[in-house]
C-alpha atoms as a PDB file:
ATOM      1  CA  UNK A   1      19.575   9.630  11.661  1.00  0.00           C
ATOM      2  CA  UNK A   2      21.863   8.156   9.209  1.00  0.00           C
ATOM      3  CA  UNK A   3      21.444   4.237   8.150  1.00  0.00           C
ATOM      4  CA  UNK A   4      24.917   3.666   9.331  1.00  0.00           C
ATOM      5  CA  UNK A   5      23.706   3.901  12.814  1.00  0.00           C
ATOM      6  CA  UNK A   6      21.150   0.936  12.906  1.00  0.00           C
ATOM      7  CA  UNK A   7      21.892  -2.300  13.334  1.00  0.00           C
ATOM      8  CA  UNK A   8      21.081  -4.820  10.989  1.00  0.00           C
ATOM      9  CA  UNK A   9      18.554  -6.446  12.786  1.00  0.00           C
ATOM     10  CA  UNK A  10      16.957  -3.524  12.206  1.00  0.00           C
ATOM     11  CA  UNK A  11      15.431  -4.201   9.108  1.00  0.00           C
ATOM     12  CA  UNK A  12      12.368  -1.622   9.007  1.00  0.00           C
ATOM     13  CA  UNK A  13      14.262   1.697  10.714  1.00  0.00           C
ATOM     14  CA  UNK A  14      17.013   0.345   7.804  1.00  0.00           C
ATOM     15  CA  UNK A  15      14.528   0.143   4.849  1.00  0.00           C
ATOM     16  CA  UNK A  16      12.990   3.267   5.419  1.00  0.00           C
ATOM     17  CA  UNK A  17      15.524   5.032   6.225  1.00  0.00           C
ATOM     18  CA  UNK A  18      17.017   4.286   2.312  1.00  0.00           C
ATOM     19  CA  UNK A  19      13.319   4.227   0.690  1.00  0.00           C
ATOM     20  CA  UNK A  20      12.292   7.686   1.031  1.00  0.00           C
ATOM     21  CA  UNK A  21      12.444   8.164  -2.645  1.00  0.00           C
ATOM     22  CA  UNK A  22      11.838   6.050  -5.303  1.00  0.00           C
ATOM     23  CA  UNK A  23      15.020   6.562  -7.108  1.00  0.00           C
ATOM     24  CA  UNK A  24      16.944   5.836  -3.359  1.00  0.00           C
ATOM     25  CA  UNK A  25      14.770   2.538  -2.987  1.00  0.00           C
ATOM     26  CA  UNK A  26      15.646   1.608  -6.183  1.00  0.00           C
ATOM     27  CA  UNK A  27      19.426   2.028  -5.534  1.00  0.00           C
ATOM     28  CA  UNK A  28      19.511   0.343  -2.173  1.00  0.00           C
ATOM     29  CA  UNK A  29      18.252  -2.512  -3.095  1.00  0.00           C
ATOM     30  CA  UNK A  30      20.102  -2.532  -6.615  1.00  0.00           C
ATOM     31  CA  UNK A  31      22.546  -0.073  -6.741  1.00  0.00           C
ATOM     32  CA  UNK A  32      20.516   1.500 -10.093  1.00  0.00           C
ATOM     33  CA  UNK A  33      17.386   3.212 -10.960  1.00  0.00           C
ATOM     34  CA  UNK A  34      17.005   2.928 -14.960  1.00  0.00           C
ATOM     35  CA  UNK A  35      13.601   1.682 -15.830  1.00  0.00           C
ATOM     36  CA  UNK A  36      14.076   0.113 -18.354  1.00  0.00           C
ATOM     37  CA  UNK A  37      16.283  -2.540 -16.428  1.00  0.00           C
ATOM     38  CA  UNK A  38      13.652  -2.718 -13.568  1.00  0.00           C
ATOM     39  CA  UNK A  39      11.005  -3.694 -16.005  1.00  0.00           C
ATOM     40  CA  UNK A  40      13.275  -6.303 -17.714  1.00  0.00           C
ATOM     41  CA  UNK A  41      14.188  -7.923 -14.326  1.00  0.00           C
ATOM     42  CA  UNK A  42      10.372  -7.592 -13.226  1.00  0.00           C
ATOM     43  CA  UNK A  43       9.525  -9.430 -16.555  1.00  0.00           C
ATOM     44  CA  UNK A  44      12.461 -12.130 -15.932  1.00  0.00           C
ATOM     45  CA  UNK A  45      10.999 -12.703 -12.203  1.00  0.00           C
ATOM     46  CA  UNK A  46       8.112 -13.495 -13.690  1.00  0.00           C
ATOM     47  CA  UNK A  47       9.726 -15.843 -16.285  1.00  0.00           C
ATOM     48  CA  UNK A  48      11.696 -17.706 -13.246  1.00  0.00           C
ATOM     49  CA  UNK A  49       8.151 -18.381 -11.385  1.00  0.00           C
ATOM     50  CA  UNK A  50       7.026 -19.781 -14.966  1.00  0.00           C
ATOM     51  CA  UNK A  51       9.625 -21.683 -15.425  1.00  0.00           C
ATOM     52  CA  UNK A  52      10.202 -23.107 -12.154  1.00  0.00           C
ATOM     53  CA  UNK A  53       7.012 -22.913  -9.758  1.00  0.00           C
ATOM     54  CA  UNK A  54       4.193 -22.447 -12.491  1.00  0.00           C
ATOM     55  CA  UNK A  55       1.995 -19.401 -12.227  1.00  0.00           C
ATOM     56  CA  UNK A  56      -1.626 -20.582 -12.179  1.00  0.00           C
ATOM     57  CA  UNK A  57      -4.372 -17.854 -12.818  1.00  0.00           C
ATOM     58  CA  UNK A  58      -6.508 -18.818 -10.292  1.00  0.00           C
ATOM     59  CA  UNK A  59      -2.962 -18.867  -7.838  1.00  0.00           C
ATOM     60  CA  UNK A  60      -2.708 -16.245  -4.788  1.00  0.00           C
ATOM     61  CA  UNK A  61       0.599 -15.383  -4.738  1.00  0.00           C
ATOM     62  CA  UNK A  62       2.640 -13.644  -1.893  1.00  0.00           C
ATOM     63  CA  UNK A  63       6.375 -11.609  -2.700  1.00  0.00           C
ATOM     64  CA  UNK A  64       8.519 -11.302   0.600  1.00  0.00           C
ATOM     65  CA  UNK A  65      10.098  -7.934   0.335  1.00  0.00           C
ATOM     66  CA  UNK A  66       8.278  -6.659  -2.931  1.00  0.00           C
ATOM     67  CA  UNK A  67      10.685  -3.380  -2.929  1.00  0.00           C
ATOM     68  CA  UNK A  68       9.104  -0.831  -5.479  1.00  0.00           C
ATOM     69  CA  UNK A  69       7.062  -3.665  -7.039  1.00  0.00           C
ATOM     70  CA  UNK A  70       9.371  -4.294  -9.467  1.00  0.00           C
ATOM     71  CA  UNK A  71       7.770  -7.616 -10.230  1.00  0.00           C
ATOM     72  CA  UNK A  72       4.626  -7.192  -8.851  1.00  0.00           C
ATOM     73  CA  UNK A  73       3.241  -4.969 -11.746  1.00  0.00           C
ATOM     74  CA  UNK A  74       3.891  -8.236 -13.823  1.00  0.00           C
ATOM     75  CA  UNK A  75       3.005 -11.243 -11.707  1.00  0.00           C
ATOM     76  CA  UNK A  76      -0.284  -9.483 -10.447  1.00  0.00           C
ATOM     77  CA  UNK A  77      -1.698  -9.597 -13.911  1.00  0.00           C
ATOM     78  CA  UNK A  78      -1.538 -13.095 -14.509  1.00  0.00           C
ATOM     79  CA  UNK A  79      -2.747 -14.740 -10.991  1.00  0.00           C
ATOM     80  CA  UNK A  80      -5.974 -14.079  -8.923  1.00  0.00           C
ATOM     81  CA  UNK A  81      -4.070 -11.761  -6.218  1.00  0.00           C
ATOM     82  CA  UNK A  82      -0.636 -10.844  -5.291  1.00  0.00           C
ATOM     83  CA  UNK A  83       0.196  -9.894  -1.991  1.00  0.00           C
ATOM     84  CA  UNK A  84       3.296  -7.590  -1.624  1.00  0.00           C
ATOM     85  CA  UNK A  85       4.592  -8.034   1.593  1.00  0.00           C
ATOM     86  CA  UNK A  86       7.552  -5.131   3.164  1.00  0.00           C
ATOM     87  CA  UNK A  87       9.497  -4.309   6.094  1.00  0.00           C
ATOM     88  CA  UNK A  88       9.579  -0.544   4.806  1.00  0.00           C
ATOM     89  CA  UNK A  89       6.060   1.473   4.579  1.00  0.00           C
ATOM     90  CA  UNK A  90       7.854   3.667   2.599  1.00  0.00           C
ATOM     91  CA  UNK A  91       8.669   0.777  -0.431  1.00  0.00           C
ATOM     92  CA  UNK A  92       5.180  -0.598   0.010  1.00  0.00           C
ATOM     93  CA  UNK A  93       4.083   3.510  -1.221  1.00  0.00           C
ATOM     94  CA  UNK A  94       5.977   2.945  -4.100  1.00  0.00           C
ATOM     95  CA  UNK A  95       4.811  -0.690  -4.856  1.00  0.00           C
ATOM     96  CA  UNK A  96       0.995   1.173  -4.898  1.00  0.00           C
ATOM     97  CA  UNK A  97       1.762   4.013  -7.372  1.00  0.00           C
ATOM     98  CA  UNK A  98       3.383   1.629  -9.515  1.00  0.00           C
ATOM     99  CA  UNK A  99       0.620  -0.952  -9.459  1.00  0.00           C
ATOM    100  CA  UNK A 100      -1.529   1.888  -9.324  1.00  0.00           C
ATOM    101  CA  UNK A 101      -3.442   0.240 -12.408  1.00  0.00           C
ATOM    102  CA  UNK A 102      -3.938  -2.898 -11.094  1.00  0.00           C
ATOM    103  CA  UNK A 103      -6.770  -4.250  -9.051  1.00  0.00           C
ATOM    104  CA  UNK A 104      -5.865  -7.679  -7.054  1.00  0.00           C
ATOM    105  CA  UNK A 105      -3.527  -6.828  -5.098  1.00  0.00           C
ATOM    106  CA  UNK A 106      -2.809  -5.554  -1.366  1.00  0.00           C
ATOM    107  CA  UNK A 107       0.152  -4.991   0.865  1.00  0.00           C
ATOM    108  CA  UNK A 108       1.085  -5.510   3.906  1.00  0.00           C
ATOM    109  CA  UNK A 109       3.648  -4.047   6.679  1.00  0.00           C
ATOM    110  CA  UNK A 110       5.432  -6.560   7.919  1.00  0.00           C
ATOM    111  CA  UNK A 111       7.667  -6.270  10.952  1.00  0.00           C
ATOM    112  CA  UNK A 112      11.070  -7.788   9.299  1.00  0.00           C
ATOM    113  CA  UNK A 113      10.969 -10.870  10.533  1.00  0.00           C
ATOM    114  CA  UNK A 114       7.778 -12.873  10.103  1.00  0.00           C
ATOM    115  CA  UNK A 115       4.503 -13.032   7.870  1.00  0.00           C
ATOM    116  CA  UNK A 116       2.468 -11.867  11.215  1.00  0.00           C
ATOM    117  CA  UNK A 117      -1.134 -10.851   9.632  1.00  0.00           C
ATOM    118  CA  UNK A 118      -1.263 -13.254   6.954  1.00  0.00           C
ATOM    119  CA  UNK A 119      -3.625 -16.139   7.222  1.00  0.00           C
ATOM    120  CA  UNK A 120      -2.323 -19.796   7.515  1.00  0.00           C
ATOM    121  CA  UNK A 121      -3.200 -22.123   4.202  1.00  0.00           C
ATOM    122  CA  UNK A 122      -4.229 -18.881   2.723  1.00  0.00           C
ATOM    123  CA  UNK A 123      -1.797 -18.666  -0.258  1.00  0.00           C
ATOM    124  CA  UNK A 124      -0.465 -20.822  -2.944  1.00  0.00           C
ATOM    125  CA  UNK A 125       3.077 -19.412  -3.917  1.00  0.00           C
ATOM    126  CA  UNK A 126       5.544 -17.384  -2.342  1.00  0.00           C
ATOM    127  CA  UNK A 127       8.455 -16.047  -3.774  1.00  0.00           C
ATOM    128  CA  UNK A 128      11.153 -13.997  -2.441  1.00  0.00           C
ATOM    129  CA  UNK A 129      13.953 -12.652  -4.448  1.00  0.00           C
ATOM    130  CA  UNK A 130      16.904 -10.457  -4.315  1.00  0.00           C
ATOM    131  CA  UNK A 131      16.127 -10.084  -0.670  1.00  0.00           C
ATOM    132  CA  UNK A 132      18.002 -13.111   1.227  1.00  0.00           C
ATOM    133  CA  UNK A 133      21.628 -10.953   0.871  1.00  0.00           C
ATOM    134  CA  UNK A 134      19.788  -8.511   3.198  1.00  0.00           C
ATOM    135  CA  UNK A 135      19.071 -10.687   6.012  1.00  0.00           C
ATOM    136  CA  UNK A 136      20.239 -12.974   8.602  1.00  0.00           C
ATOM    137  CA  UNK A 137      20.552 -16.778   8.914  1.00  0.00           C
ATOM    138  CA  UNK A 138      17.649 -17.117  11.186  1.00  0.00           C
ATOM    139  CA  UNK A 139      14.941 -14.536   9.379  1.00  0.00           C
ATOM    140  CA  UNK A 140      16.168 -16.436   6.210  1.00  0.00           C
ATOM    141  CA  UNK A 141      15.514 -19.568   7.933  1.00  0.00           C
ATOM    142  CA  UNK A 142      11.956 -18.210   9.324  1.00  0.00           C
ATOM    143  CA  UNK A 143      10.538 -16.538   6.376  1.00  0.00           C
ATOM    144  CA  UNK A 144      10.985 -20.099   4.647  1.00  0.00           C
ATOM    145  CA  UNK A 145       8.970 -21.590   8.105  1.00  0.00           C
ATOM    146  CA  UNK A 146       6.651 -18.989   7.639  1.00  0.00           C
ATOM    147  CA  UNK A 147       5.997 -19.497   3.597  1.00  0.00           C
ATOM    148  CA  UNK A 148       5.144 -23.061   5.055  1.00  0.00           C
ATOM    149  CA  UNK A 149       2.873 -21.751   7.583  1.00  0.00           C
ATOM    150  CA  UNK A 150       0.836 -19.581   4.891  1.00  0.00           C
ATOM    151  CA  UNK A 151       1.108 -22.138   1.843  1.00  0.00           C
ATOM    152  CA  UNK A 152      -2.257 -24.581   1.156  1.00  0.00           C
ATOM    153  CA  UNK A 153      -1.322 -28.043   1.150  1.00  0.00           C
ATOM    154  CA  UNK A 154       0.857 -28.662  -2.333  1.00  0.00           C
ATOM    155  CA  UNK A 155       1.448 -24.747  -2.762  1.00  0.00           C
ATOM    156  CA  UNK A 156       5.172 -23.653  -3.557  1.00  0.00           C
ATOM    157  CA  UNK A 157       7.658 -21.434  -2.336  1.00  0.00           C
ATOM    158  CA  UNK A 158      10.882 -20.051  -4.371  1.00  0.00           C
ATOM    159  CA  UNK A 159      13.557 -18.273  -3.061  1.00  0.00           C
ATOM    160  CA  UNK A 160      17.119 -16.819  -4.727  1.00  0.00           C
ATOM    161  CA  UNK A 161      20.487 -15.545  -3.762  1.00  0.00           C
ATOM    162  CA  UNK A 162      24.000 -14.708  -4.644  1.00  0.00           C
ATOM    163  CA  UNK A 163      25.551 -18.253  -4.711  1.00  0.00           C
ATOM    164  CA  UNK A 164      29.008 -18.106  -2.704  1.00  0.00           C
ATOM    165  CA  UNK A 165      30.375 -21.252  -4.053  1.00  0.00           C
ATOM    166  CA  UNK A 166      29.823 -19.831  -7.769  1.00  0.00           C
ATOM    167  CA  UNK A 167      33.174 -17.846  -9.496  1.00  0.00           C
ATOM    168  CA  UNK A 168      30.357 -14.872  -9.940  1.00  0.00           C
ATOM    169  CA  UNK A 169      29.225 -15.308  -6.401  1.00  0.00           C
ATOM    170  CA  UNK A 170      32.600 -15.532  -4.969  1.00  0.00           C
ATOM    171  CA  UNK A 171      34.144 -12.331  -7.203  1.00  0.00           C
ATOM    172  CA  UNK A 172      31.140 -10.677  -5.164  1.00  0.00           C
ATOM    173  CA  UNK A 173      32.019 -11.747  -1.650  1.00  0.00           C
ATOM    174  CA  UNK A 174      35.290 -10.420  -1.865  1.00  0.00           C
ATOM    175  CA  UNK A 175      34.428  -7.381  -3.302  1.00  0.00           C
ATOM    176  CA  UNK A 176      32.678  -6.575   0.038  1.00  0.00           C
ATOM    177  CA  UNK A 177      35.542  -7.967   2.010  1.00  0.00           C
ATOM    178  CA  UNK A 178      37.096  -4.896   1.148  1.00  0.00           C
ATOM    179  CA  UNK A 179      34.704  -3.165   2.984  1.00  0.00           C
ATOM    180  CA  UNK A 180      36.238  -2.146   5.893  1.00  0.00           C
ATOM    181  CA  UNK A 181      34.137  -3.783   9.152  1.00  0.00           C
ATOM    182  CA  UNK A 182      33.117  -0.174  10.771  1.00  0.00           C
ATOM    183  CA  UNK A 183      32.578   1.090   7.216  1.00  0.00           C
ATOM    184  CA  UNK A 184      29.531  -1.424   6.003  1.00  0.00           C
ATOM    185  CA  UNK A 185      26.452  -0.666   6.141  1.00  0.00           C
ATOM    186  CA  UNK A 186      23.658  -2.455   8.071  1.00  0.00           C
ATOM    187  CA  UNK A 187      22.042  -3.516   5.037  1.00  0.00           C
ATOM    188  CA  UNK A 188      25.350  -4.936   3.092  1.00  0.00           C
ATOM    189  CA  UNK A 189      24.764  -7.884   0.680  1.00  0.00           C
ATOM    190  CA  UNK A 190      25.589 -11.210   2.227  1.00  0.00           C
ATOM    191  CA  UNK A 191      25.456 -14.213   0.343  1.00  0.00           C
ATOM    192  CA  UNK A 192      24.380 -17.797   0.854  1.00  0.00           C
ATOM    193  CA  UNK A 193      25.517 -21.661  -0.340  1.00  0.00           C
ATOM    194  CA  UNK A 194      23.249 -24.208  -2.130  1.00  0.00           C
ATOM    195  CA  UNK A 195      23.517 -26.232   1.137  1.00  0.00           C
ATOM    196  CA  UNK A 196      22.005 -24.004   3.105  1.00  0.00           C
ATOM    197  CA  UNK A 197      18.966 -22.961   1.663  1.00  0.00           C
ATOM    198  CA  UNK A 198      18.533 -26.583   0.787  1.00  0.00           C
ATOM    199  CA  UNK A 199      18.757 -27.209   4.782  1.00  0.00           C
ATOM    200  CA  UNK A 200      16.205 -24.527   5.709  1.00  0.00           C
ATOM    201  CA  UNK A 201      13.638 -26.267   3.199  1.00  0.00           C
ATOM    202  CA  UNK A 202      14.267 -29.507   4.290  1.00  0.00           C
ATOM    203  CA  UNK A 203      14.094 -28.633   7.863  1.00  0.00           C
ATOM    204  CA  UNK A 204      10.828 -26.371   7.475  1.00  0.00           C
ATOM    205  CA  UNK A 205       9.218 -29.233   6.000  1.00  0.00           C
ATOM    206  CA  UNK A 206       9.019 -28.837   2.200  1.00  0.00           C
ATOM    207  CA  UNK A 207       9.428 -31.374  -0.119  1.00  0.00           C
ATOM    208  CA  UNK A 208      10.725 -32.040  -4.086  1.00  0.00           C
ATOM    209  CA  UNK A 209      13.336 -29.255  -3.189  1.00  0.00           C
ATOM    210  CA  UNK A 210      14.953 -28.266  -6.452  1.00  0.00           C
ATOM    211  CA  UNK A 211      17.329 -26.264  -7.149  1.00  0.00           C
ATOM    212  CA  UNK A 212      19.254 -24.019 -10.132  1.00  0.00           C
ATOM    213  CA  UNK A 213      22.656 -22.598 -10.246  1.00  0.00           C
ATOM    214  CA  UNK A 214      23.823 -20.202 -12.868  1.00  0.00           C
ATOM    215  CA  UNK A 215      26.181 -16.932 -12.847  1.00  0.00           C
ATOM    216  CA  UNK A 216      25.938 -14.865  -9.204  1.00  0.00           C
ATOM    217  CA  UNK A 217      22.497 -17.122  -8.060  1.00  0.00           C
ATOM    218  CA  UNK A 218      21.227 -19.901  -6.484  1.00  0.00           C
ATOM    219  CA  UNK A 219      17.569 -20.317  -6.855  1.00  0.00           C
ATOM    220  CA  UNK A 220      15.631 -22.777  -4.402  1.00  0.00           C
ATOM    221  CA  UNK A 221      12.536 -24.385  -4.147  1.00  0.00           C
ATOM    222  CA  UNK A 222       9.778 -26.793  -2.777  1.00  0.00           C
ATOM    223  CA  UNK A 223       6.434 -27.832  -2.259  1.00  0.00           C
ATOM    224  CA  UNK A 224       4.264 -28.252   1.203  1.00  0.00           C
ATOM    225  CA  UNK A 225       3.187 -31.441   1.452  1.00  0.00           C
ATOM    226  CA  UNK A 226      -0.354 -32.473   0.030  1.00  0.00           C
END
């Protein structure tokens, strides 16, 4: 059954549908498979949870929609655990062979939507990135609710995406405007303004939101309340 014939609600028929290989993961989600370019991105994730969150040894740290665990081979190294979290079974195969030499770290199935099976107060950053173009509003909205649900008191979540009210951002909308409607597929990047990740923090309950702007992104975060 091809892709094109889900819906995008559909988010784990979707995934592992284009995940069957590594290479195709790698190319859904990024549209490339050289190495060397997933392990400098991987390495610059890390830098951006650095640079904006912290990254505490003693930290347990959650990814929504760890892909091929192109960051996970890095951040798992320097925290206590990292928990890759994917809609696809078939990605979450590939995060394990390539954090095959790591030890603190687990994944879990998730069923697109929610963090269902992970504990409440049980983590102390969560980061999602390059995976808010793939979803809708409300699972953006309710993966933020759901960092807050999982976060200790004073833990962190961080989330990105292609910034429509950027040049960069906007050169990419329109690029998929040319896409004719019947034509795009159910995964198709979508992007998001500063405003509205800003909302879905504030309204979930975070606080200190912060925020960065530079290129095609828009990174946002904030901290449960202590």
């Amino acid at each position: 059954m091809s892709d094109a014939k889900f819906a995008r609600s559909q988010y784990k028929e979707v995934w592992n549908s284009v995940s069957k290989s590594e290479d195709d993961a790698k190319m859904a989600v990024s549209g490339y498979v050289d190495e060397t370019l997933y392990q400098s991105t991987g390495e610059g994730t890390r830098t951006m949870l650095k640079n904006h969150v912290g990254l505490k040894a003693d930290d347990v740290v959650l990814e929504i929609g760890c892909g091929v665990g192109r960051s996970g081979v890095y951040v798992a190294p320097v925290c206590k655990e990292w928990i890759g979290v994917d809609v696809s079974e078939n990605m979450l195969a590939h995060t394990r062979k390539r954090l095959g030499q790591v030890t603190n770290f687990r994944t879990v199935a998730s069923n697109g939507y929610d963090l269902a099976g992970i504990d409440s107060a049980a983590v102390d950053l969560v980061y999602c990135t390059v995976v808010f173009m793939h979803l809708d509003e409300w699972e953006r909205y309710n993966y933020i609710k759901e960092g807050f649900r999982v976060l200790r008191p004073g833990g962190r979540m961080i989330v990105d995406n292609v910034d429509l009210t950027s040049d960069a951002g906007w050169a990419f909308f329109e690029n998929h405007c040319k896409i004719p409607p019947a034509e795009r597929p159910p995964n198709v990047s979508k992007t998001s303004t500063p405003d509205e990740l800003r909302t879905y923090f504030k309204r979930a309950g975070y606080e200190n939101l912060q925020q960065r702007q530079w290129d095609l992104w828009v990174v946002t975060w904030g901290y449960k309340p202590k």
